[in-house]
N, C-alpha and C. Protein backbone atom coordinates (compact mmCIF):
# COMPACT_ATOMS: atom_id res chain seq x y z
N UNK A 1 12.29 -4.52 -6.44
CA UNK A 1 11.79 -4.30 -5.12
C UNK A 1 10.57 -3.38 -5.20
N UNK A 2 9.31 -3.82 -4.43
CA UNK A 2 8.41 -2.89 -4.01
C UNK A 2 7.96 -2.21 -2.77
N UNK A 3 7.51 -1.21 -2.55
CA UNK A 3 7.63 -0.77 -1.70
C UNK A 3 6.30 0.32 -1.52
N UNK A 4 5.40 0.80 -0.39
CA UNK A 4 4.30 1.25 -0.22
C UNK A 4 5.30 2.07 0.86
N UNK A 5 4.18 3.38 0.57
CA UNK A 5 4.31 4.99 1.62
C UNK A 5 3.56 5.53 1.45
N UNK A 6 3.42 6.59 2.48
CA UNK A 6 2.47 7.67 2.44
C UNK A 6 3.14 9.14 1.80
N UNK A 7 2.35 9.60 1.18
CA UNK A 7 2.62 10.67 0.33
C UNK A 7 3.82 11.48 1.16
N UNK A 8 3.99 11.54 2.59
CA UNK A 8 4.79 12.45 3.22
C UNK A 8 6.29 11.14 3.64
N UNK A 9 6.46 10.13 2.98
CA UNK A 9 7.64 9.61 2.92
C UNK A 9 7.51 8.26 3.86
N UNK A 10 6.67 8.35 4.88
CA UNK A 10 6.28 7.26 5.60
C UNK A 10 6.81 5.91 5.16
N UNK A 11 7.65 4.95 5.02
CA UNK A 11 7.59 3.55 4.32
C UNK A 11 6.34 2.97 5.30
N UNK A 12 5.72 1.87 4.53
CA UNK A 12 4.87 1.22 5.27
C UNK A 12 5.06 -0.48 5.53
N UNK A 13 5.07 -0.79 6.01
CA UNK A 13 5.92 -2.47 6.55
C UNK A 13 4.82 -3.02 7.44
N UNK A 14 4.91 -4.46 7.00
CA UNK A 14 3.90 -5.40 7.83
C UNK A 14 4.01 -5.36 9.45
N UNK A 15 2.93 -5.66 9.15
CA UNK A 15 2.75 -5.22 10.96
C UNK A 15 1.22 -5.86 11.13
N UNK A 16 0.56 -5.84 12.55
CA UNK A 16 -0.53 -6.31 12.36
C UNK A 16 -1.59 -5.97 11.38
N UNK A 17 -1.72 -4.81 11.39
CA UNK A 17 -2.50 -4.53 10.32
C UNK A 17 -2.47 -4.58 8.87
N UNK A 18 -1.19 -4.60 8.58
CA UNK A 18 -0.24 -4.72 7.14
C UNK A 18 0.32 -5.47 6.51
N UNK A 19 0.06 -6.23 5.69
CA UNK A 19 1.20 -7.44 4.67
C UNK A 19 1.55 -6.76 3.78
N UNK A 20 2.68 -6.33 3.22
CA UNK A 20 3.32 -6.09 2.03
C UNK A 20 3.83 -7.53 1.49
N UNK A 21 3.44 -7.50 -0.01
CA UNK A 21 3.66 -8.44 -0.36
C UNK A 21 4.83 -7.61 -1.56
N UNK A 22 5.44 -8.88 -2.05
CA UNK A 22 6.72 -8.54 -3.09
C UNK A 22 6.06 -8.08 -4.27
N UNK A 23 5.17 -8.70 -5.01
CA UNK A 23 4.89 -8.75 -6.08
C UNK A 23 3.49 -7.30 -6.07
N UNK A 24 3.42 -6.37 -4.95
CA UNK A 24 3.42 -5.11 -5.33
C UNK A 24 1.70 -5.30 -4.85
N UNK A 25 1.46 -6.22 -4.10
CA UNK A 25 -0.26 -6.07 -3.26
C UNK A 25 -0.07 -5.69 -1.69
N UNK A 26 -0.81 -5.18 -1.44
CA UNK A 26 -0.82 -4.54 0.16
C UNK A 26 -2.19 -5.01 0.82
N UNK A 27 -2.10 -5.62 1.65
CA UNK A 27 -3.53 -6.05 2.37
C UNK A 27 -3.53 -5.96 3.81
N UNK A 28 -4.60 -4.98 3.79
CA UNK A 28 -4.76 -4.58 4.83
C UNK A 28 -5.77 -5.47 5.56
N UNK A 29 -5.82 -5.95 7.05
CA UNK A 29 -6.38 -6.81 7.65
C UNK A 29 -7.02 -6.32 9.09
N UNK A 30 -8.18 -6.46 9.30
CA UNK A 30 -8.85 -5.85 10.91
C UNK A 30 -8.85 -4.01 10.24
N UNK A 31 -9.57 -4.08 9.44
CA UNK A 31 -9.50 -2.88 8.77
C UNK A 31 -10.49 -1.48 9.54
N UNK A 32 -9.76 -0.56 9.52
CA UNK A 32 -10.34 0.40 10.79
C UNK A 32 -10.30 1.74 9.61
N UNK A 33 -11.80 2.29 9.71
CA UNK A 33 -11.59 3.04 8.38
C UNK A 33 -10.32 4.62 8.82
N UNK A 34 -10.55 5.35 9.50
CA UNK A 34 -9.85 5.98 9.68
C UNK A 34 -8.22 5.78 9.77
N UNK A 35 -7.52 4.71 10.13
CA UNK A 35 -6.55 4.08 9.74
C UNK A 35 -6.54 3.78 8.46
N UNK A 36 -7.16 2.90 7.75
CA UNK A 36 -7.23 2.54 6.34
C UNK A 36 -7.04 3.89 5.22
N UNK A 37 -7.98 4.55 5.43
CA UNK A 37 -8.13 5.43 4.46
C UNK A 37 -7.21 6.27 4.15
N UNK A 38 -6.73 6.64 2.67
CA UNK A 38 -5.73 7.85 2.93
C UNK A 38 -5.05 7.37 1.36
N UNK A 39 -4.24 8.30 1.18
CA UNK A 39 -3.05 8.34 0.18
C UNK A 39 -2.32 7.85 0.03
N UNK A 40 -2.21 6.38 -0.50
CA UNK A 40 -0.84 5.51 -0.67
C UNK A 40 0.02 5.68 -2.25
N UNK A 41 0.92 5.50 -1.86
CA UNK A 41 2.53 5.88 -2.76
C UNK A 41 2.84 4.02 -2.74
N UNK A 42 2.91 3.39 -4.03
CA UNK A 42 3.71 2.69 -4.47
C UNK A 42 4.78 2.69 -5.14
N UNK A 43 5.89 2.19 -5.07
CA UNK A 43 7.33 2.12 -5.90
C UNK A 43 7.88 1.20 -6.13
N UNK A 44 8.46 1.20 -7.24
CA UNK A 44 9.22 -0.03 -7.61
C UNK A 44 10.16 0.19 -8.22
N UNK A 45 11.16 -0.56 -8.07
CA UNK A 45 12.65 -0.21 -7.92
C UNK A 45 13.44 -1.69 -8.93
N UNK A 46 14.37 -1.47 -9.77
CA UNK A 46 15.15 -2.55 -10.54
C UNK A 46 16.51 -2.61 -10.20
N UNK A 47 17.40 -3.95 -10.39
CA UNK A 47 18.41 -3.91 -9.95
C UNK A 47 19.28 -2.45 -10.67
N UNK A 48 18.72 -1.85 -11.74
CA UNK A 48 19.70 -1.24 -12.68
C UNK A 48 19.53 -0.02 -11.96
N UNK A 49 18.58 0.18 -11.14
CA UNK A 49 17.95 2.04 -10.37
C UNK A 49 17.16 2.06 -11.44
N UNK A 50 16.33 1.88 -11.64
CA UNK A 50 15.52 2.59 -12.35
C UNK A 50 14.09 2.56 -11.55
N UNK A 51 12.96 3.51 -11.51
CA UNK A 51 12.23 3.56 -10.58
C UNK A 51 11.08 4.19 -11.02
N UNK A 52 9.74 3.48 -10.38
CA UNK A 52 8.84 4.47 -10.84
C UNK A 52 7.49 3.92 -9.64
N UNK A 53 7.00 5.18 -9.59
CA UNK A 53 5.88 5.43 -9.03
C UNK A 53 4.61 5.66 -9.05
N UNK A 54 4.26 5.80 -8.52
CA UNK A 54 2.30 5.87 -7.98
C UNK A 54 1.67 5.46 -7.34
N UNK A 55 0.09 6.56 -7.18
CA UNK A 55 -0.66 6.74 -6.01
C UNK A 55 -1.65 6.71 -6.20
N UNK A 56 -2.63 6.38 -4.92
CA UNK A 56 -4.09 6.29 -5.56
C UNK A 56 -4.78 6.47 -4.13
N UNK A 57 -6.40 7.04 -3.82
CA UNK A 57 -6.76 7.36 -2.51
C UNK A 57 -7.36 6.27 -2.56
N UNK A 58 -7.67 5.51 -1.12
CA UNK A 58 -8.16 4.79 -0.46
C UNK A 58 -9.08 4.79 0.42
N UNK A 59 -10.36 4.96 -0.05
CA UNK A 59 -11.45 4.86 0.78
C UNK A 59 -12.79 3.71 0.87
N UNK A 60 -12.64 3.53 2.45
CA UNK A 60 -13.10 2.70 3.03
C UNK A 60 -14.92 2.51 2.81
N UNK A 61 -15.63 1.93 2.15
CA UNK A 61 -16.92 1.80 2.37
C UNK A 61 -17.42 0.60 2.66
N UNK A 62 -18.21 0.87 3.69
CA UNK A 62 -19.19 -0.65 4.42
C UNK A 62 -17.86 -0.84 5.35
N UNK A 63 -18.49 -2.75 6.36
CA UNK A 63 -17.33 -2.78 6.69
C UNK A 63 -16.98 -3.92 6.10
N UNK A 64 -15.43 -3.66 6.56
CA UNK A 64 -14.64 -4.85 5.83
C UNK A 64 -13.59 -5.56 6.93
N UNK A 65 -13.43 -6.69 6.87
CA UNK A 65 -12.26 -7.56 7.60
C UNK A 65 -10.75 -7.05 7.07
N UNK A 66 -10.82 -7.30 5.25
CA UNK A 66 -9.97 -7.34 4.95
C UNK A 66 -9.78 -6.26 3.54
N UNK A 67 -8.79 -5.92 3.40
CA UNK A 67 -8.59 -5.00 1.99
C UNK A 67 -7.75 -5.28 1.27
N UNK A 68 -7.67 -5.34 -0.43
CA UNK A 68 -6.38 -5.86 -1.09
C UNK A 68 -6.19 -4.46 -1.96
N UNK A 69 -5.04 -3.74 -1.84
CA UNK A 69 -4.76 -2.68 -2.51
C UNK A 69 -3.93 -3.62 -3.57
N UNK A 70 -3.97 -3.21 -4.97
CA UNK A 70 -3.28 -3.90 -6.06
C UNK A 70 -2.99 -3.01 -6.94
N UNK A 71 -1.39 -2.77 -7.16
CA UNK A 71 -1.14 -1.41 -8.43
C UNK A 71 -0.39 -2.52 -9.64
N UNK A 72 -1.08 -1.95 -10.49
CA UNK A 72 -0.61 -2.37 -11.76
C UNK A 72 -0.95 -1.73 -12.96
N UNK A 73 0.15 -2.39 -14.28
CA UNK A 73 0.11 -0.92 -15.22
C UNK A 73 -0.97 -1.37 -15.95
């Protein structure tokens, strides 16, 4: 399981502005920089518990429709 938050615990879940996808991409859509921008927390989780994390800042330049945040090792 993957899962996106904000550094202060926030989970983050699709919504208009938001697709979480499974395989650990986040795309953000109708992208509003002050919304957009900021500190995201990825996690990923195995059936056994085992878990691991990370973060990376997100800032917005030019404009954009759409954004693909992508964590990988």
């Amino acid at each position: 399981m993957i899962c996106f938050s904000f550094p202060d615990g926030v989970s983050l879940y699709s919504d208009l502005h938001r697709k979480v996808f499974t395989n650990g991409t986040l795309l953000i859509m109708n992208v509003v920089k002050d919304l957009a921008e900021g500190v995201y927390q990825c996690t990923a989780k195995n059936r056994q518990g085992f878990q691991s994390s990370d973060s990376t800042k997100l800032k917005v330049i030019g404009k954009h429709e759409k954004l693909f945040c992508l964590f990988s090792e």
